[in-house]
Protein backbone atom coordinates (compact mmCIF):
# COMPACT_ATOMS: atom_id res chain seq x y z
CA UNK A 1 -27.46 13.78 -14.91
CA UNK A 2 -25.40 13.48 -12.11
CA UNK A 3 -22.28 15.33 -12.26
CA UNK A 4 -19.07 13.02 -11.72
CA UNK A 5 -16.75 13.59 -9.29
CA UNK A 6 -12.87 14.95 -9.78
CA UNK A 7 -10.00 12.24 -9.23
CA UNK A 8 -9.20 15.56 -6.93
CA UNK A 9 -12.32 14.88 -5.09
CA UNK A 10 -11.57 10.94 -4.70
CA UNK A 11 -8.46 11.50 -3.45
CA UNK A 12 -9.02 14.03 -1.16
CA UNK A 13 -11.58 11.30 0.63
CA UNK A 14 -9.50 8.46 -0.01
CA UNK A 15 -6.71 10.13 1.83
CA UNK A 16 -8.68 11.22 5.14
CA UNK A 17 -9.48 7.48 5.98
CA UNK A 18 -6.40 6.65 7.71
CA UNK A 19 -6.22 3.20 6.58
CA UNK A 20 -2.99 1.69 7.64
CA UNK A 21 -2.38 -1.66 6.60
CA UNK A 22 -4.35 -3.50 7.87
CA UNK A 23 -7.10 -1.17 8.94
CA UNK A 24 -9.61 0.37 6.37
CA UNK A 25 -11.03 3.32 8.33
CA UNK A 26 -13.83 3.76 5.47
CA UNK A 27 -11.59 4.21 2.83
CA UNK A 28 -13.12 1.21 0.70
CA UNK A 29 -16.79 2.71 2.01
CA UNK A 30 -15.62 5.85 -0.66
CA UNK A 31 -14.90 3.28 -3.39
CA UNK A 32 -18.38 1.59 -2.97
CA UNK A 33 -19.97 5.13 -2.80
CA UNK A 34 -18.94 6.68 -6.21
CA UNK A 35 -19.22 2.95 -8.09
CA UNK A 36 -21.92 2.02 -6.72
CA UNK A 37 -23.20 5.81 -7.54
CA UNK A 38 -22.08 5.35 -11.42
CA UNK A 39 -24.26 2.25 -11.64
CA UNK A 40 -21.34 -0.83 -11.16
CA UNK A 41 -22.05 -3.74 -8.88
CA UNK A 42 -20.25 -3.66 -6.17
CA UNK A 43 -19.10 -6.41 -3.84
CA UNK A 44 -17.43 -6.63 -0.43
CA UNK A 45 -15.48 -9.47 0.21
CA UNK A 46 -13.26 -10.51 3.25
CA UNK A 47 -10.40 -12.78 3.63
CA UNK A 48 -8.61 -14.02 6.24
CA UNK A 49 -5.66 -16.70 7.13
CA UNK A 50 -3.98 -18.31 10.42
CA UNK A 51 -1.37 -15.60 11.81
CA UNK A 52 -2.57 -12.81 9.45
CA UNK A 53 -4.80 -9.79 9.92
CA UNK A 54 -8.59 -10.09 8.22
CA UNK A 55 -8.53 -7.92 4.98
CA UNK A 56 -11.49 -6.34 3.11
CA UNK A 57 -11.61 -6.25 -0.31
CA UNK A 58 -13.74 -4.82 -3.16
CA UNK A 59 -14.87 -5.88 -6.43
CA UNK A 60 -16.85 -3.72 -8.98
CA UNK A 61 -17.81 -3.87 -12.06
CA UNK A 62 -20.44 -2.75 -15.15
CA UNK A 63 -21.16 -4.06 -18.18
CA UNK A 64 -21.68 -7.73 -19.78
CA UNK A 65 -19.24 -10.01 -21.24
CA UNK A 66 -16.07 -9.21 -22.78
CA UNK A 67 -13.74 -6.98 -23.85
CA UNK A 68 -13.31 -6.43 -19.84
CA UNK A 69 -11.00 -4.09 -19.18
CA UNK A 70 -9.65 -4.10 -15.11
CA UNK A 71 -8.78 -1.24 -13.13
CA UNK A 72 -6.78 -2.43 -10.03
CA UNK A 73 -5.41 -0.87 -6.66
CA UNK A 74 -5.16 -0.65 -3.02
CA UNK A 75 -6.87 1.79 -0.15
CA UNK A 76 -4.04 0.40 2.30
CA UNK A 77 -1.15 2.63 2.83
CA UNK A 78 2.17 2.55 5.21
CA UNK A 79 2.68 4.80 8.26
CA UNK A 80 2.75 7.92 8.18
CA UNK A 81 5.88 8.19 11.04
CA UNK A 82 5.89 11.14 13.34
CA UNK A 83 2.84 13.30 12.03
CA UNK A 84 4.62 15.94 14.08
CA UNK A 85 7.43 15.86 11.29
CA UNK A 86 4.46 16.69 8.63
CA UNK A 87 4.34 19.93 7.04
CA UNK A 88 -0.02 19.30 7.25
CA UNK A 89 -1.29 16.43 9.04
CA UNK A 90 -1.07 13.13 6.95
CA UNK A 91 -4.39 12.52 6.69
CA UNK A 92 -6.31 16.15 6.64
CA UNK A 93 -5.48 15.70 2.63
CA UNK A 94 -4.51 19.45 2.64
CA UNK A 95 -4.27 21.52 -0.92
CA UNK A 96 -1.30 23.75 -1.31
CA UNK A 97 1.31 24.89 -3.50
CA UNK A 98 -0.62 23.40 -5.98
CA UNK A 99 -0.14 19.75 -4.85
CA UNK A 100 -2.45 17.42 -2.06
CA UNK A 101 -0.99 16.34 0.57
CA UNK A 102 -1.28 13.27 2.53
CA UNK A 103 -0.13 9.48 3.40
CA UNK A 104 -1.21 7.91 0.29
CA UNK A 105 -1.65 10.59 -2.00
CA UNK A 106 1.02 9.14 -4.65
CA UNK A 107 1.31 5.38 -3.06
CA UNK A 108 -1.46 5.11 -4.08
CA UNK A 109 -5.14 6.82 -3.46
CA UNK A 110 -4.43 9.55 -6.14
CA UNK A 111 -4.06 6.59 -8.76
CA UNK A 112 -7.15 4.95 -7.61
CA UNK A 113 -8.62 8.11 -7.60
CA UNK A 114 -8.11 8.76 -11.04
CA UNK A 115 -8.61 5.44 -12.43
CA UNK A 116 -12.36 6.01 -11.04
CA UNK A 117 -13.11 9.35 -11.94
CA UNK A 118 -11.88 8.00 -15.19
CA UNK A 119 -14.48 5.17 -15.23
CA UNK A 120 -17.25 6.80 -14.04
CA UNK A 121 -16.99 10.04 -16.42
CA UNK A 122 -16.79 7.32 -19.23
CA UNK A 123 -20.15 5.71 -18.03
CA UNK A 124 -21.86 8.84 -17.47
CA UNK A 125 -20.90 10.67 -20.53
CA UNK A 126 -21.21 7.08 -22.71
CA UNK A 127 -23.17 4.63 -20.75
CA UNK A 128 -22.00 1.21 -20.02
CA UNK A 129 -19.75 0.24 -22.20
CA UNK A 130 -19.71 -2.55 -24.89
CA UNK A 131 -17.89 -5.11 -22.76
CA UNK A 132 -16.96 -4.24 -19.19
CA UNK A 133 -15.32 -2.26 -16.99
CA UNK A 134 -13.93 -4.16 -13.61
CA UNK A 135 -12.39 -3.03 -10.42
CA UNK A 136 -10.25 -4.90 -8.05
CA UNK A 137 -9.32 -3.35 -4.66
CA UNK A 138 -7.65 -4.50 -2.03
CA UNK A 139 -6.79 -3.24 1.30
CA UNK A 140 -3.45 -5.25 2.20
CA UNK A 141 -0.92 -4.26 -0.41
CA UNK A 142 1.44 -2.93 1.69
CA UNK A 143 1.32 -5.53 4.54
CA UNK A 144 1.78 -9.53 4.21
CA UNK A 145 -0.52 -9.57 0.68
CA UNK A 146 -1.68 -12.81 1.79
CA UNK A 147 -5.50 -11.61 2.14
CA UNK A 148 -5.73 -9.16 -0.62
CA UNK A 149 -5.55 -9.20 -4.58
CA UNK A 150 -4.47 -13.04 -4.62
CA UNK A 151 -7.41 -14.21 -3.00
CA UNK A 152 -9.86 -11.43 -4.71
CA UNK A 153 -8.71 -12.82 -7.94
CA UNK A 154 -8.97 -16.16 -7.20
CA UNK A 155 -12.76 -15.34 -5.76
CA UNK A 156 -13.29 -13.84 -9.24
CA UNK A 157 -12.61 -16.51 -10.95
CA UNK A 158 -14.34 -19.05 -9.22
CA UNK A 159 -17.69 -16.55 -9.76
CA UNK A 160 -16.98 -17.09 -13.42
CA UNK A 161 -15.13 -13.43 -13.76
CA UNK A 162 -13.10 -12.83 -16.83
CA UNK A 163 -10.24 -9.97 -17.73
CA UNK A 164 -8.87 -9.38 -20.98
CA UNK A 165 -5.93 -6.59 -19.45
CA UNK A 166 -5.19 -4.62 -16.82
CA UNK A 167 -3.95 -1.55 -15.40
CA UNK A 168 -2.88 -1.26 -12.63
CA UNK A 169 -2.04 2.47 -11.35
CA UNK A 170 1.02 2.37 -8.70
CA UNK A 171 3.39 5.38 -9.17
CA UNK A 172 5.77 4.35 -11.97
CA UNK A 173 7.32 7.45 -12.96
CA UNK A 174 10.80 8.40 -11.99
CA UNK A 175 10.24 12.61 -12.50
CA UNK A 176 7.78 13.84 -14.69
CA UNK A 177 4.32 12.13 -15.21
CA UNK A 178 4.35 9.94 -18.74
CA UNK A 179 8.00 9.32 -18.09
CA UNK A 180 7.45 4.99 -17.96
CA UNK A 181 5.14 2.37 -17.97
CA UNK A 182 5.89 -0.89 -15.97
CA UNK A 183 5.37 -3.80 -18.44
CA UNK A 184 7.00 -6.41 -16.08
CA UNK A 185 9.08 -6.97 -12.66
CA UNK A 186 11.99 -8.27 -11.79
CA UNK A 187 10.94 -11.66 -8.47
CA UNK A 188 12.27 -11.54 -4.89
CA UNK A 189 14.03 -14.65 -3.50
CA UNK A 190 15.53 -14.44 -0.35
CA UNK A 191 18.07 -16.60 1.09
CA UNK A 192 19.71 -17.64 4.80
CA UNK A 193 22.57 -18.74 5.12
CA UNK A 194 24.15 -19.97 8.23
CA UNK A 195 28.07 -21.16 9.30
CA UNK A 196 28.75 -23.57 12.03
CA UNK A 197 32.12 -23.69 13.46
CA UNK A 198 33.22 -23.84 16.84
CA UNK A 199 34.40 -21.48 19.49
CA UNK A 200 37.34 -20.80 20.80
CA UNK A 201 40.35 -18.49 22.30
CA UNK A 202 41.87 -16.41 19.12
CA UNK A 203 45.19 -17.79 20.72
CA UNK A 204 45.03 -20.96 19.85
CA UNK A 205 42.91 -21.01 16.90
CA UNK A 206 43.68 -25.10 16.24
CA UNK A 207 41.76 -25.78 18.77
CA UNK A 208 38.22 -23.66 17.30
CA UNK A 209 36.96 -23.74 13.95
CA UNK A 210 36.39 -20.16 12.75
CA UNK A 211 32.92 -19.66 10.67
CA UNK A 212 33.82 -16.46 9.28
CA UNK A 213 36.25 -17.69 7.51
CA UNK A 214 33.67 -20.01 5.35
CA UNK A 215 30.88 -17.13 5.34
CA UNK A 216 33.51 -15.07 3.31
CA UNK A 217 33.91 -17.40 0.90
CA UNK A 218 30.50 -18.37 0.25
CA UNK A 219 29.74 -15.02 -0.30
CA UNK A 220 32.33 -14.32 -2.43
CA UNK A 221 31.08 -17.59 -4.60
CA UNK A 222 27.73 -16.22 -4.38
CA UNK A 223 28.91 -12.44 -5.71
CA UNK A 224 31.96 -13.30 -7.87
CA UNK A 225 29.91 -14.42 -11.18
CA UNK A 226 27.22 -12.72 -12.33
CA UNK A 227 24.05 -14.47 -12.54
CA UNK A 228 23.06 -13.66 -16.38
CA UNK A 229 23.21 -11.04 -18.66
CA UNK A 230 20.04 -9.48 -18.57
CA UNK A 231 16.97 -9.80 -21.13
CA UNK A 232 15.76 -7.61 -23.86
CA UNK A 233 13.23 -6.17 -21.21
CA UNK A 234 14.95 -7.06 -17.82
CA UNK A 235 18.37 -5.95 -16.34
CA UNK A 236 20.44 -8.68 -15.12
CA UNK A 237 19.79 -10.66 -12.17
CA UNK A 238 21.21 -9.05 -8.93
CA UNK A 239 21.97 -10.76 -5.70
CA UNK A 240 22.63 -8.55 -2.38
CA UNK A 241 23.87 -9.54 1.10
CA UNK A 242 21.43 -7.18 3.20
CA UNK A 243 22.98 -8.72 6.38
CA UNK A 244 26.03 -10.38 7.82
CA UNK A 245 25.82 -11.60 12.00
CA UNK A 246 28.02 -13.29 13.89
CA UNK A 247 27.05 -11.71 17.89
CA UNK A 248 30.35 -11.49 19.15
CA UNK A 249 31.32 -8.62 21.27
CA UNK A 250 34.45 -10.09 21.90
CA UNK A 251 38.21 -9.55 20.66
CA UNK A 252 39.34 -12.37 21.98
CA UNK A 253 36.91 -15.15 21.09
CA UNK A 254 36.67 -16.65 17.61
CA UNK A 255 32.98 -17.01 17.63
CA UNK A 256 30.93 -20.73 16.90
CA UNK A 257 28.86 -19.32 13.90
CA UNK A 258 28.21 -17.14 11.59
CA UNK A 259 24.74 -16.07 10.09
CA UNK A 260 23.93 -14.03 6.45
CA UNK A 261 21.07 -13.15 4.74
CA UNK A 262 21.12 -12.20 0.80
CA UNK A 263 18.29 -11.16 -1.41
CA UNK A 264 17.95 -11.74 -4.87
CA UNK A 265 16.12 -9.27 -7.58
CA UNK A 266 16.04 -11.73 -10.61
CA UNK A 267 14.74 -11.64 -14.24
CA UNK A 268 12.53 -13.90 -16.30
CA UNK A 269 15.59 -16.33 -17.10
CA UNK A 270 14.67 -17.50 -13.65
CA UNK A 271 12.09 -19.57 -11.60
CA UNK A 272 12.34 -19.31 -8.04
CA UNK A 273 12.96 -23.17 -8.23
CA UNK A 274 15.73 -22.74 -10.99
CA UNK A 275 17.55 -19.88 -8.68
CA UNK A 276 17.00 -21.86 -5.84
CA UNK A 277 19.11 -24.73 -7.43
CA UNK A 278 21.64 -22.33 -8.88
CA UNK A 279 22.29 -20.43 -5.21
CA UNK A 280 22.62 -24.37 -3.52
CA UNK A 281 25.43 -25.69 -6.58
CA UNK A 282 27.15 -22.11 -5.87
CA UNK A 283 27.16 -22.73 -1.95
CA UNK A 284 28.01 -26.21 -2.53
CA UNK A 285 31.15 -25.25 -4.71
CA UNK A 286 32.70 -22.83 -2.19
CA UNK A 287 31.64 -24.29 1.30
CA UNK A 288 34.93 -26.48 1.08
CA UNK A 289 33.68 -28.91 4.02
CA UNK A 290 32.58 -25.97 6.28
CA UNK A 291 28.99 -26.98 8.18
CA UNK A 292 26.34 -24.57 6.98
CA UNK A 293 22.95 -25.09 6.77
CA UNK A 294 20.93 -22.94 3.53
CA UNK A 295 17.53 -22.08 3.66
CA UNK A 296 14.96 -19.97 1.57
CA UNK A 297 11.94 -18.18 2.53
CA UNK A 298 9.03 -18.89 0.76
CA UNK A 299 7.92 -16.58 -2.00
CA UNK A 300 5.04 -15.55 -4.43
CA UNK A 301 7.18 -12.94 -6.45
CA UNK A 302 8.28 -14.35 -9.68
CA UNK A 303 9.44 -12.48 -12.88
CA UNK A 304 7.02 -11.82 -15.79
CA UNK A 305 6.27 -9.31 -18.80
CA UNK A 306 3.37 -8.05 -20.66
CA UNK A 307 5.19 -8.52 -24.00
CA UNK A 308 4.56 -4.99 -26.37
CA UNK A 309 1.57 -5.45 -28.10
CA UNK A 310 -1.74 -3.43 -29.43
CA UNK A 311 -2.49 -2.69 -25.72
CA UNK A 312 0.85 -1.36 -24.16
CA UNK A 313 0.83 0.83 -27.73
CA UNK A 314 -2.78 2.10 -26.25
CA UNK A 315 -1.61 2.77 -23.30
CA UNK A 316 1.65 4.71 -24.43
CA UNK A 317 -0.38 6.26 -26.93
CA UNK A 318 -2.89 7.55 -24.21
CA UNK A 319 -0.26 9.06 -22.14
CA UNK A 320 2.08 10.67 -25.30
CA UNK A 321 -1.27 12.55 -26.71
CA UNK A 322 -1.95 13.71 -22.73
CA UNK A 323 2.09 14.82 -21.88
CA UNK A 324 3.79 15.15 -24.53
CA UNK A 325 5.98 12.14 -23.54
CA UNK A 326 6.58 8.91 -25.31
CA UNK A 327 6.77 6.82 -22.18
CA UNK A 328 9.79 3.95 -21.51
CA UNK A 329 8.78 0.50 -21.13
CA UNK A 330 10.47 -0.85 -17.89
CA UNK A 331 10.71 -3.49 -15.64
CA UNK A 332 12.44 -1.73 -12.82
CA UNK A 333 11.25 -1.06 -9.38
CA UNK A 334 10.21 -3.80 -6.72
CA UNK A 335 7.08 -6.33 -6.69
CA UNK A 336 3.11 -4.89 -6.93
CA UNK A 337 -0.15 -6.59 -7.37
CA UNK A 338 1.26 -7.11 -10.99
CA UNK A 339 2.66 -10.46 -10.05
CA UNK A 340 -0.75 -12.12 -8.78
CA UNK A 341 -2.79 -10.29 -11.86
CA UNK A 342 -0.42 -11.52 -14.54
CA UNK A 343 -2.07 -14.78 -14.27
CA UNK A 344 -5.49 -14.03 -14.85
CA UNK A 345 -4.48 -11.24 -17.83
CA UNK A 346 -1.81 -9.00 -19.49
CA UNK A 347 -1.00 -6.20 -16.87
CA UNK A 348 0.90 -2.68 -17.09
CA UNK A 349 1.34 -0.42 -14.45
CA UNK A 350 1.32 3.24 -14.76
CA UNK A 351 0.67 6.05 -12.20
CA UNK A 352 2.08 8.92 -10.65
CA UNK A 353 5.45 10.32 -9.90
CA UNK A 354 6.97 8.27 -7.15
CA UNK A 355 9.58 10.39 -5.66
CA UNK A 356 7.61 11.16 -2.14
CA UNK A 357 5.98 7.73 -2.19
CA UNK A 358 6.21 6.39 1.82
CA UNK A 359 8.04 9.58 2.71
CA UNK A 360 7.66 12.72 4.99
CA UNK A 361 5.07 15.11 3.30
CA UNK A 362 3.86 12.44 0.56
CA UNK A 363 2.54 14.98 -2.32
CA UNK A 364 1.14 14.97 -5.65
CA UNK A 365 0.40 18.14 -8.02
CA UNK A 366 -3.48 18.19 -8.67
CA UNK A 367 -2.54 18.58 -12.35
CA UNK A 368 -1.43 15.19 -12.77
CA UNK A 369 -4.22 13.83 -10.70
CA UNK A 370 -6.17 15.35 -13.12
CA UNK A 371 -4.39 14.68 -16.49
CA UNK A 372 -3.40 10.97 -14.79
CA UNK A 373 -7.50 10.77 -15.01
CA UNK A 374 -7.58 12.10 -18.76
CA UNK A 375 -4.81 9.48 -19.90
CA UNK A 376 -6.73 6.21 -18.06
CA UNK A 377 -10.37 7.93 -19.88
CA UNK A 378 -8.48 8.12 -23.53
CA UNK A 379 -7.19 4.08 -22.57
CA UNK A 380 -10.80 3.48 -22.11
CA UNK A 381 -12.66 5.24 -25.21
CA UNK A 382 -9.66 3.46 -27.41
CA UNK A 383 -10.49 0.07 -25.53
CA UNK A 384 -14.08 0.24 -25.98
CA UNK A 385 -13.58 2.07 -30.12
């Protein structure tokens, strides 16, 4: 028998294909190769839209009918920046001090890694299990997302695909691996907001109509109450002005309009539709007769939560009997894949330490890679019990 390759070894590969969202540069080739290696089926599938870059995807899996327990990622990773500023360059997947480094090696090859060295040591050591195994991996997580796990799952489906849970392994702890476990996230709505007033000479101010003046207030109506109190799982709703504009270099000129831009982290109290309404009665309230004009961008991140259950208490129970470290269940952090999975099944999210995730010198100790590996095979052999 065959013997199955380290999550070290994945990652290593994974992180020398310098695939940039949206470029792949062979780094969903690797997937394919060790799957396909194991025994899954393996599929290629590409996606594309108006204005968007074509994406490939992948879909594995082994086994017949259900339990079907889904592995998902990405290959895709952000920049790297200067590679000059790079202790080792960001894709030579380098080994020292006990760590590999490389764009992608926490955010988030070495999770993919060890979700399949996970897999494929279970199928080599047990055969295929009895249900399934499944693997979902995109390559555009970290660009538009239009092309990637939406559409995969969505392709699934319509083949007649079915997933009883999820994990899905983006980095989700804050310092020490088996520190949390995502078991929701908070949606993004973002708003813009713009003033009209008119022009004019700050001397004689009758005879201009000054937009600031109504921006300030708005915002102030927007900020001044909170939105809720929070959830049993979810902290409350939070609603930041990222940017205020008005493009006037003048002292002298009271300026025709005024533009802001807010974004809004909300919890599961909320639909985008319901927060939509809520922001437009709040604007209403303080515009007092000012001309403004309130738009929202369109959005596919909405709140949701894997409610504690018999397979979050597998998963926590996996990664206590691997640390040491009775993991918190959170719903922190920004949007993932979670959001479009969540549909299809009950998702968590757990990973690696995040702290170098899209920096300088992205590292990740090859312990954890390692014991991150151990934890996903102990999920499985409990799963499949």
């Amino acid at each position: 028998m065959a013997s199955s390759p380290t999550a070290l070894e994945i990652a290593r590969d994974l992180i020398r294909c310098a695939s940039v969202t949206p470029r792949d540069e062979g780094a969903l080739d690797v997937c394919a190769r060790v799957l396909g290696g194991a025994g899954f089926s393996v599929e290629r599938v590409r996606f594309s839209a108006p204005g968007t870059p074509d994406i490939d995807n992948l879909y594995a899996r082994i086994g017949a009918g259900g339990p079907c327990l889904m592995f998902a990622g990405h290959t895709d990773v952000v920049p790297p920046g200067d590679a000059k500023a790079w202790r080792f360059d960001p894709f030579s997947a380098q080994i020292a001090d006990g760590m590999v480094w490389g764009r992608g090696a926490v955010d988030m090859k070495g999770g993919l890694a060890a979700c399949l060295a996970a897999a494929i040591a279970h199928v080599r050591q047990h055969g295929a299990p009895r249900g399934s195994i499944a693997f979902l991996i995109t390559g555009d997580e970290e660009g538009p997302a239009v092309n990637g796990t939406v559409k995969l799952l969505d392709w699934a489906a319509r083949k007649g695909e079915r997933f009883d849970h999820c994990i899905l392994g983006e980095p989700t702890n804050p310092d020490a691996l088996g520190d949390m476990i995502k078991i929701g996230r908070r949606g993004s709505l973002t708003g813009r907001l713009v003033a009209h007033g008119r022009q004019g000479h700050v001397g004689y101010p009758h005879l201009a109509d000054n937009p600031i003046d109504a921006m300030v207030r708005i915002l102030a109506g927007l900020k001044t109450a909170p939105l809720d109190a929070g959830t049993a799982h979810f902290d409350a709703s939070n609603l930041e002005v990222t940017t205020v504009d008005v493009g006037n270099p003048a002292t002298n000129v009271i300026a025709g309009e005024a533009r802001a831009t807010f974004n809004i982290r909300f919890n599961d109290l909320w639909t985008p539709e319901s927060l939509e309404a809520e922001i437009r009665a709040r604007v209403e309230a303080a515009r007092g007769g000012a001309r403004i004009d309130l738009a929202f961008d369109p959005t596919n991140a909405v709140a949701f939560l894997t409610s504690p259950g018999p397979f979050v208490e597998q998963v926590a129970t996996a990664i206590e009997a691997e640390t040491g470290r009775r993991p918190v269940l959170s719903t922190s952090g920004g949007t993932s894949d979670a959001r479009f999975i969540q549909a299809y099944c009950p998702v968590v999210e757990f990973g690696l330490v995040g702290s170098t995730m899209h920096a300088v010198d992205e590292r990740c100790p090859v312990e954890d890679l390692e014991r991150l590996a151990a934890i996903y095979g102990r999920v499985i052999r409990a799963y499949f019990a």
